[in-house]
C-alpha atoms as a PDB file:
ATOM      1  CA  UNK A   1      44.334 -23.760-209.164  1.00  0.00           C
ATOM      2  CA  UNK A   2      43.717 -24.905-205.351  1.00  0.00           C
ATOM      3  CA  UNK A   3      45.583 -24.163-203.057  1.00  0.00           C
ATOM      4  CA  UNK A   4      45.314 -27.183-200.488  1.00  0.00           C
ATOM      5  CA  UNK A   5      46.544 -26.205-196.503  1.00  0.00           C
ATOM      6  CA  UNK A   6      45.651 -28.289-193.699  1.00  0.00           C
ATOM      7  CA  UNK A   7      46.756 -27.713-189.823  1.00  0.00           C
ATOM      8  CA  UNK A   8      49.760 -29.546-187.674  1.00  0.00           C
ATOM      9  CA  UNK A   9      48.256 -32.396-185.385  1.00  0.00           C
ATOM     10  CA  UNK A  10      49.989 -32.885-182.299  1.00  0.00           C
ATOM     11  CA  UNK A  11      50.824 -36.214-182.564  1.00  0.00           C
ATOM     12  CA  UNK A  12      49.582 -37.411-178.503  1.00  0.00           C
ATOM     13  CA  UNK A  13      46.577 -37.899-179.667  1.00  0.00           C
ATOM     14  CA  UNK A  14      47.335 -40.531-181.698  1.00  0.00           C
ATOM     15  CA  UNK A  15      45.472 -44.227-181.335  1.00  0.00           C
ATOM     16  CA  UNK A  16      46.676 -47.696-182.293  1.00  0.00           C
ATOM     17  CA  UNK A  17      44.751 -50.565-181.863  1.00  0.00           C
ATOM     18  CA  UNK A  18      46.292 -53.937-182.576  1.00  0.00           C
ATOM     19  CA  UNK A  19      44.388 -57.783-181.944  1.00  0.00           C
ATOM     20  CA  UNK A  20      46.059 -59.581-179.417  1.00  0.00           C
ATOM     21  CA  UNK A  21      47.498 -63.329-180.144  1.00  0.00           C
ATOM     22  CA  UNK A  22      44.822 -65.049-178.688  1.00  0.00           C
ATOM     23  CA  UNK A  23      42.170 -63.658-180.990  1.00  0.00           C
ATOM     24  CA  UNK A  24      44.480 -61.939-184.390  1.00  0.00           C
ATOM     25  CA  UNK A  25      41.191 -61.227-186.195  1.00  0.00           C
ATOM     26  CA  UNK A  26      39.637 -58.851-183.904  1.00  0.00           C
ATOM     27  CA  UNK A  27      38.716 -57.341-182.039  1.00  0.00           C
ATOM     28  CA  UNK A  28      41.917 -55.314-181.261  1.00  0.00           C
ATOM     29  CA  UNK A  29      42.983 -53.445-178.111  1.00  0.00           C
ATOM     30  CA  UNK A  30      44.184 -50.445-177.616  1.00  0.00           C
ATOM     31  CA  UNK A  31      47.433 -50.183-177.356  1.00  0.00           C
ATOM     32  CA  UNK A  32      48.192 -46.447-177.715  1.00  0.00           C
ATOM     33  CA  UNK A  33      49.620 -46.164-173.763  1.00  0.00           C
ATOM     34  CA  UNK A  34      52.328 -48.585-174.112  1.00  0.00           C
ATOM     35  CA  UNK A  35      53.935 -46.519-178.079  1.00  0.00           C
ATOM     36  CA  UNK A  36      55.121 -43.080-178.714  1.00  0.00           C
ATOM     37  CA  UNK A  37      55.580 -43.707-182.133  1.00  0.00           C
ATOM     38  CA  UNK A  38      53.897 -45.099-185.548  1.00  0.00           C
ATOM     39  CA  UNK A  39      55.491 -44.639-188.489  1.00  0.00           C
ATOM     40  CA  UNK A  40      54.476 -45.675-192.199  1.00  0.00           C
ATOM     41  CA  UNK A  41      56.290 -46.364-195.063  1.00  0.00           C
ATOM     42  CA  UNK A  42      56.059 -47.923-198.777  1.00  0.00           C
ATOM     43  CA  UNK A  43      58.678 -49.374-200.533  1.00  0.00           C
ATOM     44  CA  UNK A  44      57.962 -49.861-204.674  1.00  0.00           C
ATOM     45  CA  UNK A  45      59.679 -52.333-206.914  1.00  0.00           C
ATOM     46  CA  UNK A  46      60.644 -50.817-209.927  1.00  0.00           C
ATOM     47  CA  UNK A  47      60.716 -52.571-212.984  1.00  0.00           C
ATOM     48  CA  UNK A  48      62.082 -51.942-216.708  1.00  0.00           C
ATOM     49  CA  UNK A  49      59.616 -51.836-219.205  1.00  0.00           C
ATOM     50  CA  UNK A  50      62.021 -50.638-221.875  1.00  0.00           C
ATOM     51  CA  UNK A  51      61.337 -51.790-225.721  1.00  0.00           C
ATOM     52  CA  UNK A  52      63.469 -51.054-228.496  1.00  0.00           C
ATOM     53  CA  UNK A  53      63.403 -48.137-230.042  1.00  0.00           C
ATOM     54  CA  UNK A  54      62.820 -45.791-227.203  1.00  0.00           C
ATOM     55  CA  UNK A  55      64.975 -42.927-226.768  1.00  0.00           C
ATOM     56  CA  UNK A  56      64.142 -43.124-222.893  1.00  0.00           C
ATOM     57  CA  UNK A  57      63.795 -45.954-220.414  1.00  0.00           C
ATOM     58  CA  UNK A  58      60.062 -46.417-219.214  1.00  0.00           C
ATOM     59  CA  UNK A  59      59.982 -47.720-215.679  1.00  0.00           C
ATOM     60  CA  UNK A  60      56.702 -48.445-213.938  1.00  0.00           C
ATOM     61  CA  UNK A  61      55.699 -49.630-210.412  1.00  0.00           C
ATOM     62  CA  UNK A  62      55.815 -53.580-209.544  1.00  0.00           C
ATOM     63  CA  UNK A  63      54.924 -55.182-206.455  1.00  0.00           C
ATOM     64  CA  UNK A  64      54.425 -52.306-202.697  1.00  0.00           C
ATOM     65  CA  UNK A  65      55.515 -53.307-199.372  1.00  0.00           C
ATOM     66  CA  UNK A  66      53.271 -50.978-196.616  1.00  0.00           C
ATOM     67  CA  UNK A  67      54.972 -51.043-193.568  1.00  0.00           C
ATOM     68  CA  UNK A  68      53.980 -49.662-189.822  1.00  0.00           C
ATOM     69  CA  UNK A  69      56.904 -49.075-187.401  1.00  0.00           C
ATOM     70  CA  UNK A  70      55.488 -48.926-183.747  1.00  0.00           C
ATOM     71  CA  UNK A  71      58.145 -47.896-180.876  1.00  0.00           C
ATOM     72  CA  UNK A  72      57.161 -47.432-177.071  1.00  0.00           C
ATOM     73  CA  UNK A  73      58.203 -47.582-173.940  1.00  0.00           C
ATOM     74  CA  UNK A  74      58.983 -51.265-172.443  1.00  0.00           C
ATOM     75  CA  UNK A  75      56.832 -52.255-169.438  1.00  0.00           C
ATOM     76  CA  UNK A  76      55.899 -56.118-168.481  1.00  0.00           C
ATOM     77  CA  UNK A  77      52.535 -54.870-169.955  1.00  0.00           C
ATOM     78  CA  UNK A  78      54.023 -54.333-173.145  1.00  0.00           C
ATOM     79  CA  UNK A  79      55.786 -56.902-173.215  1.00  0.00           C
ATOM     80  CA  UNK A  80      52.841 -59.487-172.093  1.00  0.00           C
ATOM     81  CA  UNK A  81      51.164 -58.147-175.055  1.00  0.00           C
ATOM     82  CA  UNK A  82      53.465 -57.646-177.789  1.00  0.00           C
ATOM     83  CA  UNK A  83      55.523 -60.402-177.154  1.00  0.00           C
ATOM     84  CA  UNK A  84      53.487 -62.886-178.671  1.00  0.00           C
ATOM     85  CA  UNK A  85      52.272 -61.178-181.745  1.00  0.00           C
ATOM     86  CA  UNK A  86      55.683 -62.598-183.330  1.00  0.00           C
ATOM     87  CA  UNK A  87      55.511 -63.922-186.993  1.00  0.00           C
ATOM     88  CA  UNK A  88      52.085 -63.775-186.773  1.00  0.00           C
ATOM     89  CA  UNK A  89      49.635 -63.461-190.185  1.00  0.00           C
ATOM     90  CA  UNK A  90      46.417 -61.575-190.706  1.00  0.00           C
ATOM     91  CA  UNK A  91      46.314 -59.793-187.334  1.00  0.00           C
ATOM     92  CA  UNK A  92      43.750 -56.729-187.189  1.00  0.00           C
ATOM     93  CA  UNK A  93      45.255 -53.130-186.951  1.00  0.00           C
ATOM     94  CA  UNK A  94      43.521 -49.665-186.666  1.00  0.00           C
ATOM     95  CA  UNK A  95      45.167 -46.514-186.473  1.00  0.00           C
ATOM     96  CA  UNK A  96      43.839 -43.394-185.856  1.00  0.00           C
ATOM     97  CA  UNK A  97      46.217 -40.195-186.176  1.00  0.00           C
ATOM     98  CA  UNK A  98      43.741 -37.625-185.417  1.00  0.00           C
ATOM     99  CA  UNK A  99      42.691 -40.079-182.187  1.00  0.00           C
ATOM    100  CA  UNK A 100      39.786 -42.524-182.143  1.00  0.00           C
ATOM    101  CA  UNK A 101      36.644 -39.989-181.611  1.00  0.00           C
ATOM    102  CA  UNK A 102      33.136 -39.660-184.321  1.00  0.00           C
ATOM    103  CA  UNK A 103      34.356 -39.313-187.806  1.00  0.00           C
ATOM    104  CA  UNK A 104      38.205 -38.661-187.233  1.00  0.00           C
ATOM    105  CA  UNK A 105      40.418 -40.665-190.165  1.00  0.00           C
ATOM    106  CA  UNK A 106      40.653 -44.572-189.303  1.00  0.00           C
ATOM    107  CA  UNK A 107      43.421 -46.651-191.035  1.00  0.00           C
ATOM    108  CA  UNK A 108      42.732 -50.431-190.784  1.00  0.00           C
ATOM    109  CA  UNK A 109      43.271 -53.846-192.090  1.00  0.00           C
ATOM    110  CA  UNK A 110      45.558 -56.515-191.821  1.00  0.00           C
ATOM    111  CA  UNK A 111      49.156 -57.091-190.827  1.00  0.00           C
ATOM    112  CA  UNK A 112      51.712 -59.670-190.695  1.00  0.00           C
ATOM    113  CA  UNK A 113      54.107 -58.776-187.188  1.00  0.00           C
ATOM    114  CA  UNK A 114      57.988 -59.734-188.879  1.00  0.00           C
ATOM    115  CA  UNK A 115      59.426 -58.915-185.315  1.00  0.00           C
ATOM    116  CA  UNK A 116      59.095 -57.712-182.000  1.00  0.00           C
ATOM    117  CA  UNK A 117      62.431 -56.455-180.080  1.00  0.00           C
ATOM    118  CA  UNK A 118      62.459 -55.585-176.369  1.00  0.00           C
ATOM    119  CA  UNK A 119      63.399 -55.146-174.033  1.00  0.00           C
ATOM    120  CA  UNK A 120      66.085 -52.517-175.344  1.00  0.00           C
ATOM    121  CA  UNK A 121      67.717 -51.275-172.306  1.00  0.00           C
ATOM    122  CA  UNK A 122      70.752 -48.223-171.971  1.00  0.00           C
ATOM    123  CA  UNK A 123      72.518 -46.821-168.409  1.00  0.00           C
ATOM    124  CA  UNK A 124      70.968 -43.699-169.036  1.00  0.00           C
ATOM    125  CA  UNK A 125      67.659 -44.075-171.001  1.00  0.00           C
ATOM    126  CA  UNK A 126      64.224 -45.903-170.622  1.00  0.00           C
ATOM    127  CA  UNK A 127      64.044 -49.274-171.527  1.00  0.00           C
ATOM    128  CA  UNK A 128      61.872 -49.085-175.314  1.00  0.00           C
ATOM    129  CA  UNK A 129      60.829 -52.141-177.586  1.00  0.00           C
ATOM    130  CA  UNK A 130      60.120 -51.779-181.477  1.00  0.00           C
ATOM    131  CA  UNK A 131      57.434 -54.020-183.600  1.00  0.00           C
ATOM    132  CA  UNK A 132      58.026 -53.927-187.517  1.00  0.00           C
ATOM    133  CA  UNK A 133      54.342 -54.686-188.858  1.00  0.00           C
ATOM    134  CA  UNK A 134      53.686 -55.291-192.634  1.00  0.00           C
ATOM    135  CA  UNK A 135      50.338 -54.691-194.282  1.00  0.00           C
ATOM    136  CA  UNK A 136      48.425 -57.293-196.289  1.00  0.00           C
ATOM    137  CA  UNK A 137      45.504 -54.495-196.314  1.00  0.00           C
ATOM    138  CA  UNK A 138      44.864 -51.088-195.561  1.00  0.00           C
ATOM    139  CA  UNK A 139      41.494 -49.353-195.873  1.00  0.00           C
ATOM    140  CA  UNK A 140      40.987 -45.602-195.241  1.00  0.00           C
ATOM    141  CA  UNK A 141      37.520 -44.723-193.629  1.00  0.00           C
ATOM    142  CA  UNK A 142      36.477 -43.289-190.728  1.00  0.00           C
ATOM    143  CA  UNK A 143      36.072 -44.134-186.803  1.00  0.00           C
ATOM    144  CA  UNK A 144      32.005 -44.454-186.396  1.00  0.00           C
ATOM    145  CA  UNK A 145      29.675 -43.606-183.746  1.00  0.00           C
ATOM    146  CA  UNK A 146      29.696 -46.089-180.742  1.00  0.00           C
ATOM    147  CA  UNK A 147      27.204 -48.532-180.760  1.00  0.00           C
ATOM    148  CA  UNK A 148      24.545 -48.559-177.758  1.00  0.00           C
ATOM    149  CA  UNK A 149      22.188 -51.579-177.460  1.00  0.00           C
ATOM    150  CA  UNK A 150      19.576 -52.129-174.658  1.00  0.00           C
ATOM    151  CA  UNK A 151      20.600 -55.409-173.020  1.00  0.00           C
ATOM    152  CA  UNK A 152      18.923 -57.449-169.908  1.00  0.00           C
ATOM    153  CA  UNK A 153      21.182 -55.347-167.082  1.00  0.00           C
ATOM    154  CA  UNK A 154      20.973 -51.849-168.859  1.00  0.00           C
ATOM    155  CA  UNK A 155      22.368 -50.168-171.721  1.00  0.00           C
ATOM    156  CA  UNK A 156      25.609 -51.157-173.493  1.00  0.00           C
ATOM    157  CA  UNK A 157      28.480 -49.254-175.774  1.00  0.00           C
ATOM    158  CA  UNK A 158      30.400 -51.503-178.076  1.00  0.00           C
ATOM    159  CA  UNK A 159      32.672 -49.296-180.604  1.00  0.00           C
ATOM    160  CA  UNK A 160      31.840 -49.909-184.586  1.00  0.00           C
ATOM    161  CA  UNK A 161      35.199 -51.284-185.507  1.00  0.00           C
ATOM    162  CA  UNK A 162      32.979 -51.852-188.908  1.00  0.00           C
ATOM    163  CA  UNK A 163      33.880 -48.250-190.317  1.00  0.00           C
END
Protein backbone atom coordinates (compact mmCIF):
# COMPACT_ATOMS: atom_id res chain seq x y z
CA UNK A 1 0.00 0.00 0.00
CA UNK A 2 1.14 3.79 -0.73
CA UNK A 3 1.23 5.96 1.41
CA UNK A 4 0.48 9.35 -0.52
CA UNK A 5 1.79 12.87 1.55
CA UNK A 6 2.14 16.03 -0.16
CA UNK A 7 3.24 19.56 1.53
CA UNK A 8 0.87 22.73 2.71
CA UNK A 9 0.95 25.58 -0.02
CA UNK A 10 0.65 28.89 1.29
CA UNK A 11 -2.13 30.00 -0.42
CA UNK A 12 -0.50 33.93 -1.61
CA UNK A 13 0.77 32.50 -4.25
CA UNK A 14 -2.19 31.73 -5.77
CA UNK A 15 -3.14 33.06 -9.59
CA UNK A 16 -6.52 33.65 -11.22
CA UNK A 17 -6.88 34.73 -14.51
CA UNK A 18 -10.33 35.57 -15.80
CA UNK A 19 -11.25 37.19 -19.71
CA UNK A 20 -12.55 40.45 -19.42
CA UNK A 21 -16.17 41.40 -21.04
CA UNK A 22 -14.91 42.87 -23.95
CA UNK A 23 -13.12 39.79 -25.20
CA UNK A 24 -14.88 36.47 -22.81
CA UNK A 25 -12.90 33.97 -24.91
CA UNK A 26 -9.47 34.93 -24.11
CA UNK A 27 -7.19 35.93 -23.50
CA UNK A 28 -7.76 36.49 -19.71
CA UNK A 29 -6.09 38.89 -17.26
CA UNK A 30 -4.80 38.47 -14.29
CA UNK A 31 -6.72 39.20 -11.74
CA UNK A 32 -5.00 37.66 -8.69
CA UNK A 33 -4.27 41.43 -6.96
CA UNK A 34 -7.76 42.47 -6.71
CA UNK A 35 -9.05 38.38 -4.66
CA UNK A 36 -7.90 36.77 -1.54
CA UNK A 37 -9.91 33.95 -2.08
CA UNK A 38 -10.97 31.02 -4.68
CA UNK A 39 -12.87 28.45 -3.60
CA UNK A 40 -14.26 25.24 -5.51
CA UNK A 41 -17.01 23.19 -5.05
CA UNK A 42 -19.25 20.32 -6.76
CA UNK A 43 -22.61 19.70 -6.10
CA UNK A 44 -24.01 15.96 -7.48
CA UNK A 45 -27.59 15.10 -8.23
CA UNK A 46 -28.42 11.97 -6.89
CA UNK A 47 -30.75 9.82 -8.43
CA UNK A 48 -32.69 6.43 -7.50
CA UNK A 49 -31.91 3.66 -9.52
CA UNK A 50 -33.79 1.22 -7.32
CA UNK A 51 -35.53 -2.01 -9.09
CA UNK A 52 -37.55 -4.44 -7.42
CA UNK A 53 -36.25 -6.92 -5.67
CA UNK A 54 -33.28 -5.27 -4.12
CA UNK A 55 -32.75 -5.52 -0.55
CA UNK A 56 -30.84 -2.05 -0.79
CA UNK A 57 -31.46 1.18 -2.65
CA UNK A 58 -28.78 1.78 -5.49
CA UNK A 59 -28.21 5.47 -5.99
CA UNK A 60 -25.80 6.74 -8.61
CA UNK A 61 -24.53 10.22 -9.69
CA UNK A 62 -26.78 12.45 -12.19
CA UNK A 63 -26.02 15.70 -13.53
CA UNK A 64 -22.43 18.01 -11.44
CA UNK A 65 -22.53 21.61 -10.91
CA UNK A 66 -18.49 22.90 -10.58
CA UNK A 67 -18.52 26.01 -9.00
CA UNK A 68 -15.55 28.77 -8.29
CA UNK A 69 -16.22 31.30 -5.48
CA UNK A 70 -13.78 34.33 -5.92
CA UNK A 71 -13.82 37.07 -2.94
CA UNK A 72 -11.41 40.21 -2.83
CA UNK A 73 -11.01 43.31 -1.79
CA UNK A 74 -13.30 46.15 -3.55
CA UNK A 75 -11.34 48.87 -5.38
CA UNK A 76 -12.80 50.98 -8.57
CA UNK A 77 -10.31 48.57 -10.33
CA UNK A 78 -12.18 45.73 -9.30
CA UNK A 79 -15.02 46.90 -9.80
CA UNK A 80 -14.26 48.34 -13.54
CA UNK A 81 -13.41 44.84 -14.21
CA UNK A 82 -15.68 42.57 -12.57
CA UNK A 83 -18.57 44.51 -12.89
CA UNK A 84 -19.35 43.66 -16.25
CA UNK A 85 -18.63 40.01 -16.35
CA UNK A 86 -22.42 39.68 -15.07
CA UNK A 87 -24.55 36.77 -16.58
CA UNK A 88 -22.06 36.31 -18.91
CA UNK A 89 -21.52 32.63 -20.89
CA UNK A 90 -18.36 30.90 -21.98
CA UNK A 91 -15.87 33.33 -20.40
CA UNK A 92 -12.15 31.90 -20.13
CA UNK A 93 -10.78 31.09 -16.56
CA UNK A 94 -7.31 29.79 -15.40
CA UNK A 95 -6.35 29.12 -12.03
CA UNK A 96 -3.24 28.33 -10.77
CA UNK A 97 -2.93 27.31 -6.92
CA UNK A 98 0.65 26.63 -6.84
CA UNK A 99 1.03 30.29 -8.86
CA UNK A 100 1.45 30.69 -12.61
CA UNK A 101 5.38 29.70 -13.07
CA UNK A 102 6.91 26.47 -15.71
CA UNK A 103 4.99 23.38 -15.05
CA UNK A 104 3.03 24.35 -11.76
CA UNK A 105 -0.85 22.79 -11.92
CA UNK A 106 -3.16 25.03 -14.31
CA UNK A 107 -7.00 24.68 -13.97
CA UNK A 108 -8.84 26.15 -17.02
CA UNK A 109 -11.86 26.29 -19.13
CA UNK A 110 -14.99 27.90 -19.28
CA UNK A 111 -17.40 29.66 -16.96
CA UNK A 112 -20.70 31.17 -16.87
CA UNK A 113 -20.41 34.49 -14.09
CA UNK A 114 -24.27 33.98 -12.18
CA UNK A 115 -23.36 37.20 -10.12
CA UNK A 116 -21.11 39.75 -9.11
CA UNK A 117 -21.83 41.65 -5.61
CA UNK A 118 -19.88 44.74 -4.51
CA UNK A 119 -19.34 46.88 -3.24
CA UNK A 120 -19.98 45.22 0.32
CA UNK A 121 -19.13 47.84 2.73
CA UNK A 122 -19.11 47.59 7.04
CA UNK A 123 -18.05 50.66 9.73
CA UNK A 124 -15.27 48.68 10.67
CA UNK A 125 -14.03 46.43 7.78
CA UNK A 126 -12.73 46.82 4.11
CA UNK A 127 -15.10 47.18 1.56
CA UNK A 128 -14.96 43.25 -0.36
CA UNK A 129 -17.06 42.09 -3.49
CA UNK A 130 -17.84 38.27 -4.25
CA UNK A 131 -18.26 36.65 -7.99
CA UNK A 132 -20.09 33.14 -8.00
CA UNK A 133 -18.61 31.53 -11.34
CA UNK A 134 -19.99 28.17 -12.71
CA UNK A 135 -17.99 25.85 -14.92
CA UNK A 136 -19.12 24.61 -18.33
CA UNK A 137 -15.39 23.05 -18.52
CA UNK A 138 -12.51 22.40 -16.55
CA UNK A 139 -9.26 20.89 -17.83
CA UNK A 140 -6.30 20.02 -15.54
CA UNK A 141 -2.79 20.56 -17.22
CA UNK A 142 -0.08 22.51 -16.62
CA UNK A 143 1.15 26.34 -16.98
CA UNK A 144 3.84 26.10 -20.07
CA UNK A 145 6.96 27.80 -20.82
CA UNK A 146 6.51 31.45 -22.11
CA UNK A 147 6.63 31.87 -25.58
CA UNK A 148 9.55 34.15 -27.12
CA UNK A 149 9.33 35.09 -30.84
CA UNK A 150 11.81 37.39 -32.73
CA UNK A 151 9.66 40.25 -34.02
CA UNK A 152 10.68 43.54 -36.22
CA UNK A 153 11.57 45.77 -32.80
CA UNK A 154 13.25 42.85 -30.78
CA UNK A 155 12.29 39.87 -29.00
CA UNK A 156 8.81 39.18 -27.58
CA UNK A 157 7.22 36.92 -24.51
CA UNK A 158 3.62 35.97 -24.97
CA UNK A 159 2.53 33.27 -22.15
CA UNK A 160 1.18 29.69 -23.68
CA UNK A 161 -2.30 29.95 -22.33
CA UNK A 162 -2.46 26.64 -24.75
CA UNK A 163 -1.32 24.21 -21.82
Amino acid sequence: MAVLTGDPLAGIVTYFGLAPAATPTGPVDDVSDFLDGVESSEDTDELDATTFRRTTKNIIAGFSTNNLSLSGKWSPDAHSFFSPLRKLTGVMYEYGPEGKDLGMVKISGTCNVLSYSGPVASVDGITTFTVELRLNSQEDGVFAAPLTRETETGRETARDSRA
